[in-house]
C-alpha atoms as a PDB file:
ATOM      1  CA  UNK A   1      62.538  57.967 -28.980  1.00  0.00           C
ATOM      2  CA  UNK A   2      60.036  60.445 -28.090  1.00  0.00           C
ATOM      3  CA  UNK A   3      57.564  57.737 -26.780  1.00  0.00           C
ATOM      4  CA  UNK A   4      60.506  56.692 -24.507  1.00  0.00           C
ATOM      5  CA  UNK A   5      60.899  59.901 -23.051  1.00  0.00           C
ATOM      6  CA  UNK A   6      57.035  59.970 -22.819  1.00  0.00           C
ATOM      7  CA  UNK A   7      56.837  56.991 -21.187  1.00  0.00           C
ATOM      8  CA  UNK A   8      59.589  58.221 -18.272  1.00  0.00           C
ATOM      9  CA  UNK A   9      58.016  61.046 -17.781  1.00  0.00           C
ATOM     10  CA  UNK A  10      54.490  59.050 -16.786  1.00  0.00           C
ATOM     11  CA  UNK A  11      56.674  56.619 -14.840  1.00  0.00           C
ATOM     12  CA  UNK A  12      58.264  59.418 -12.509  1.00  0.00           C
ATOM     13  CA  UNK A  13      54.909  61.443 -11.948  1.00  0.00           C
ATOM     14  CA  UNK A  14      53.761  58.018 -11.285  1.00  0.00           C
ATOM     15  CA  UNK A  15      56.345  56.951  -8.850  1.00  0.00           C
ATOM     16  CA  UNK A  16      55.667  60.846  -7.558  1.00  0.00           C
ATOM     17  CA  UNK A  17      51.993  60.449  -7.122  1.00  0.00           C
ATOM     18  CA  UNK A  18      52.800  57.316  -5.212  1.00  0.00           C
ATOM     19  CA  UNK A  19      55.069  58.575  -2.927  1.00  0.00           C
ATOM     20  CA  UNK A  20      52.771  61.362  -1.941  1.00  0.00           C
ATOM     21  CA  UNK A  21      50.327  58.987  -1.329  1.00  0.00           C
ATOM     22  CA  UNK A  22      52.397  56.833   0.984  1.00  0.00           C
ATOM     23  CA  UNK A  23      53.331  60.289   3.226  1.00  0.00           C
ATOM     24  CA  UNK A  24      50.079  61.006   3.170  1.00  0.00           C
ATOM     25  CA  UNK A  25      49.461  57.031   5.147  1.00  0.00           C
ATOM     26  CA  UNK A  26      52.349  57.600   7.236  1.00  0.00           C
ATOM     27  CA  UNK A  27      50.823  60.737   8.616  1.00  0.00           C
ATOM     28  CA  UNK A  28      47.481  59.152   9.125  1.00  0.00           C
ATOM     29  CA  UNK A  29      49.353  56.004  10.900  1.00  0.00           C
ATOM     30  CA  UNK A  30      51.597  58.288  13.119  1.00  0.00           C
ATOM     31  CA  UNK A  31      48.063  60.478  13.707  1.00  0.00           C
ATOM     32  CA  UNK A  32      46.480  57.121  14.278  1.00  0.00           C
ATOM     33  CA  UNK A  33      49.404  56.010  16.950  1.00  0.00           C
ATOM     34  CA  UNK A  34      48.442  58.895  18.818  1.00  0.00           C
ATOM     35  CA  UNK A  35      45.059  58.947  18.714  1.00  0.00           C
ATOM     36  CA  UNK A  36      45.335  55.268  19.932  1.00  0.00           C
ATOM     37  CA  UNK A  37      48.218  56.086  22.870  1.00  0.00           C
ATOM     38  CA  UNK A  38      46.046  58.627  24.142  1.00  0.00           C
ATOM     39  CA  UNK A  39      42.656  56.345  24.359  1.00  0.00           C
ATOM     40  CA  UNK A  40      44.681  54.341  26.461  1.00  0.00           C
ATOM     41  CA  UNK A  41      45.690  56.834  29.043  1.00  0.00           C
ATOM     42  CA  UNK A  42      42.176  58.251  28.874  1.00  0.00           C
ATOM     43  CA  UNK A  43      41.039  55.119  29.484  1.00  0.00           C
ATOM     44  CA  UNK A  44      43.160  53.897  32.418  1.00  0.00           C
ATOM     45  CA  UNK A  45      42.744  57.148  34.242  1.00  0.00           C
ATOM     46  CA  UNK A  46      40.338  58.282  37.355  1.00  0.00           C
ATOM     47  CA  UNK A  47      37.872  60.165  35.390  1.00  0.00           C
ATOM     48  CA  UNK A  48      37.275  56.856  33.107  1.00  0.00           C
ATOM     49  CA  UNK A  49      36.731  54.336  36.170  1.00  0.00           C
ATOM     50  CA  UNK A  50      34.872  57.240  37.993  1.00  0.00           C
ATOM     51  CA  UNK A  51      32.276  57.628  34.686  1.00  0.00           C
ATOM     52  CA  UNK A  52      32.260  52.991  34.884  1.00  0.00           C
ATOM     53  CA  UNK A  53      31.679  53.381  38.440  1.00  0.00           C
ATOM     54  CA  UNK A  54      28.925  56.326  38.404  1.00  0.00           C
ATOM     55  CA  UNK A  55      25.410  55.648  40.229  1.00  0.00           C
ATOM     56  CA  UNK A  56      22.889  55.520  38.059  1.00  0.00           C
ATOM     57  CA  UNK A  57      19.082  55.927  39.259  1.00  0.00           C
ATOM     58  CA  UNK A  58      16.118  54.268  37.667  1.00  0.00           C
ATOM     59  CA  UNK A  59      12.229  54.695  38.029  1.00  0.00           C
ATOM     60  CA  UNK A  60      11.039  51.425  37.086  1.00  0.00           C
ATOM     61  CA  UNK A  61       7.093  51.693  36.816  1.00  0.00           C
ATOM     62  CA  UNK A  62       7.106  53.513  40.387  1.00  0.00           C
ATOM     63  CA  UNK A  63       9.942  51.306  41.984  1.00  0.00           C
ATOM     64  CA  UNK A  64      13.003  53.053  42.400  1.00  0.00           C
ATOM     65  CA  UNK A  65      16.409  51.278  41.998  1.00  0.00           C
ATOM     66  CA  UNK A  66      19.749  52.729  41.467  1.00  0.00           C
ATOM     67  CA  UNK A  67      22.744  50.462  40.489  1.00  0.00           C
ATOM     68  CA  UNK A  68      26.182  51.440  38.528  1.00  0.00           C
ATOM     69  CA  UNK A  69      26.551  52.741  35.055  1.00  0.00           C
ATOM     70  CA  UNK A  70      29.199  49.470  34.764  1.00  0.00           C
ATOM     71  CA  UNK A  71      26.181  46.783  35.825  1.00  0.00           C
ATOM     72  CA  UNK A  72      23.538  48.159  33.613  1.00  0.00           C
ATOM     73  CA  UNK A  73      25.338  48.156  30.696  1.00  0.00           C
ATOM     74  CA  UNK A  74      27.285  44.714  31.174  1.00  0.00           C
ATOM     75  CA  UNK A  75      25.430  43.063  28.255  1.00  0.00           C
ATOM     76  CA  UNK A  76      25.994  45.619  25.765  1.00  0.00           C
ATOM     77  CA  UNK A  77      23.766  45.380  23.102  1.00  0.00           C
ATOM     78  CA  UNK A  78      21.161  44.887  25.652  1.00  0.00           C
ATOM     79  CA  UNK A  79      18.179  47.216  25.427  1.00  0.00           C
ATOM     80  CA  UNK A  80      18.590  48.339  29.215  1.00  0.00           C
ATOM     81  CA  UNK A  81      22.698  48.866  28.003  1.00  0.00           C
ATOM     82  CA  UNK A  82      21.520  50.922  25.054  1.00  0.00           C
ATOM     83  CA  UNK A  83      18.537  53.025  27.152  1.00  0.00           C
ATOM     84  CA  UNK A  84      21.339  53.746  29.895  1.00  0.00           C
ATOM     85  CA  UNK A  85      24.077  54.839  27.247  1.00  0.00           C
ATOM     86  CA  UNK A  86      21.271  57.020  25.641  1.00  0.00           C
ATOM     87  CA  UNK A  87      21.729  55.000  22.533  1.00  0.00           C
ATOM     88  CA  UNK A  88      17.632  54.604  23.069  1.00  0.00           C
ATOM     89  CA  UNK A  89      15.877  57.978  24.140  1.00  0.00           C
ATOM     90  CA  UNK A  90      14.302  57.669  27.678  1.00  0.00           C
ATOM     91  CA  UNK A  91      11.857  59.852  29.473  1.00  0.00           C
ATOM     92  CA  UNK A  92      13.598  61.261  32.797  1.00  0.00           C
ATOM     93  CA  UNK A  93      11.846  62.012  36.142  1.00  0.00           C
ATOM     94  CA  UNK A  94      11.882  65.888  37.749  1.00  0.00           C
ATOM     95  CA  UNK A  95      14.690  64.057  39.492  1.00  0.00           C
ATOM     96  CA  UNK A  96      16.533  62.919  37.443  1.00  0.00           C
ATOM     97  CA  UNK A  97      15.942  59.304  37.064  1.00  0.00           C
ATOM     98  CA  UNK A  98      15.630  57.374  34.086  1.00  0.00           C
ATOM     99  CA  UNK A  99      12.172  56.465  33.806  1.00  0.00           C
ATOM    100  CA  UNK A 100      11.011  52.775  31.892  1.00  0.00           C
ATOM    101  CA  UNK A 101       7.658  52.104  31.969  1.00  0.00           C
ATOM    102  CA  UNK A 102       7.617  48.070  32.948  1.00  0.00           C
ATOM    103  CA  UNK A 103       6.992  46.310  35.769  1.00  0.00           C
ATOM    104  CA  UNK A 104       9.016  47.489  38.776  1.00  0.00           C
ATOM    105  CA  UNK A 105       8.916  44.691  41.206  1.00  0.00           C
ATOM    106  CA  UNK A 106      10.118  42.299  38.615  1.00  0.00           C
ATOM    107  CA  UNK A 107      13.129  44.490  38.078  1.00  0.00           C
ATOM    108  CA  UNK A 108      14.901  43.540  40.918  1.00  0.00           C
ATOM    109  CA  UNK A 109      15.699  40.125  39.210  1.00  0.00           C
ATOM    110  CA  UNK A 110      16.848  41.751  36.218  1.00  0.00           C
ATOM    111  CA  UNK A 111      19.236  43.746  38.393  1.00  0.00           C
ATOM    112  CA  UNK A 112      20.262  41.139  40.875  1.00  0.00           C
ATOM    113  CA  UNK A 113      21.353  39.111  37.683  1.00  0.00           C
ATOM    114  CA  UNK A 114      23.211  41.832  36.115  1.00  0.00           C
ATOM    115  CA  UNK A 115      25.199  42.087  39.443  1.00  0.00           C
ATOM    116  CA  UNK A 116      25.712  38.626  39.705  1.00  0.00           C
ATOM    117  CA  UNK A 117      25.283  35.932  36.648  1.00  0.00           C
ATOM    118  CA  UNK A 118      27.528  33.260  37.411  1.00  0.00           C
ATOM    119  CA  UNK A 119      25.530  32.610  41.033  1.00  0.00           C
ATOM    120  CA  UNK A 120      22.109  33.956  39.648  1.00  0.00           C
ATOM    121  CA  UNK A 121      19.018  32.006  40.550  1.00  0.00           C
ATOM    122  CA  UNK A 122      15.067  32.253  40.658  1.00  0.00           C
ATOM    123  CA  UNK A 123      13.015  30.479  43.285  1.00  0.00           C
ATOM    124  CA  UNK A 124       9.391  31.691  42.254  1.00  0.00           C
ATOM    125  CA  UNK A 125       7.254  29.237  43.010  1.00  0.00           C
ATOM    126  CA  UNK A 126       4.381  30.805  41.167  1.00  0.00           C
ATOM    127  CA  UNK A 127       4.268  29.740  37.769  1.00  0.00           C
ATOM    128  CA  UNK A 128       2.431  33.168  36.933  1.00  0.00           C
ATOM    129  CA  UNK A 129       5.093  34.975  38.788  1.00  0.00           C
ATOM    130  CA  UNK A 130       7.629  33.332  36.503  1.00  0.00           C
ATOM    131  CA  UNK A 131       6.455  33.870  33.503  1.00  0.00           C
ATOM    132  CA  UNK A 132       6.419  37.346  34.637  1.00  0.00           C
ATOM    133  CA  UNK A 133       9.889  38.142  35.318  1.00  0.00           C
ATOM    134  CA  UNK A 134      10.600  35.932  32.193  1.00  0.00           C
ATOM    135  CA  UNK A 135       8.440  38.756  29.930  1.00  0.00           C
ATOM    136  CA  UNK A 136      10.798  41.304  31.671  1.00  0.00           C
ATOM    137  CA  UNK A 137      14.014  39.576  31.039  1.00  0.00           C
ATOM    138  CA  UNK A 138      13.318  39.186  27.905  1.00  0.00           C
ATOM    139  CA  UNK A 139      11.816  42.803  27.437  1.00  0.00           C
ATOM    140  CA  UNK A 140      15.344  44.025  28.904  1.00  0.00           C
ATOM    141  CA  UNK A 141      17.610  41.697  26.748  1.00  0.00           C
ATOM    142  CA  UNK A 142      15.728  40.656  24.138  1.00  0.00           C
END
């Protein structure tokens, strides 16, 4: 009889435990709701588009470009993404720019790309040249 009594006793701080742990999820899911509700209006307000839309100035190797924060991170594990998000440090100029240390005429196919993929195209007749801006792209995107 005891080991009955024993055993319903267990049960019911079982079932108790259980339930404490279940109120304990439906907080974190309600907290979680929120959390996700107000991502969404953070994200679809002016301040968000403003920071997608936000100039950002380069110093490539002397050349100076400036494009948007949305363009140079559109490939996102990119390096130029991850240099632009800070993910990778970068050295910046007394002006502010971002400075990368490559070749700065070759940059503006890397840019013009970014800006437009789907109607991208290089006519470099120099085979030297070429090869060139390929090293960069690749440098850029891996």
């Amino acid at each position: 009889m005891a080991s009955i009594e024993l055993i319903k006793d267990q049960f019911t701080e079982l079932v108790t435990g259980m339930e404490n742990v279940i109120q304990g999820l439906e907080r974190k899911k309600q907290s979680l709701q929120e959390e996700i509700e107000r991502l969404k209006r953070e994200k679809t307000s002016p301040q968000a588009y403003n920071f997608i839309r936000e100039r950002v100035k380069l110093d490539i190797g002397g050349r100076y470009y400036s494009s948007t924060f949305e363009t140079l991170t559109s490939i996102p594990d990119s390096l130029l993404a991850r240099i632009v998000t800070g993910d990778v440090p970068a050295e910046r100029t007394s002006d502010g720019r971002i400075f990368i240390d490559r070749d700065g005429r070759h940059f503006r196919y890397v840019l013009n790309f970014l800006r437009d993929p789907e109607n991208f195209s290089v006519r470099i007749k120099d085979k030297a040249v070429l090869e060139e801006v390929k090293r960069e792209a690749q440098f850029f995107w891996g």
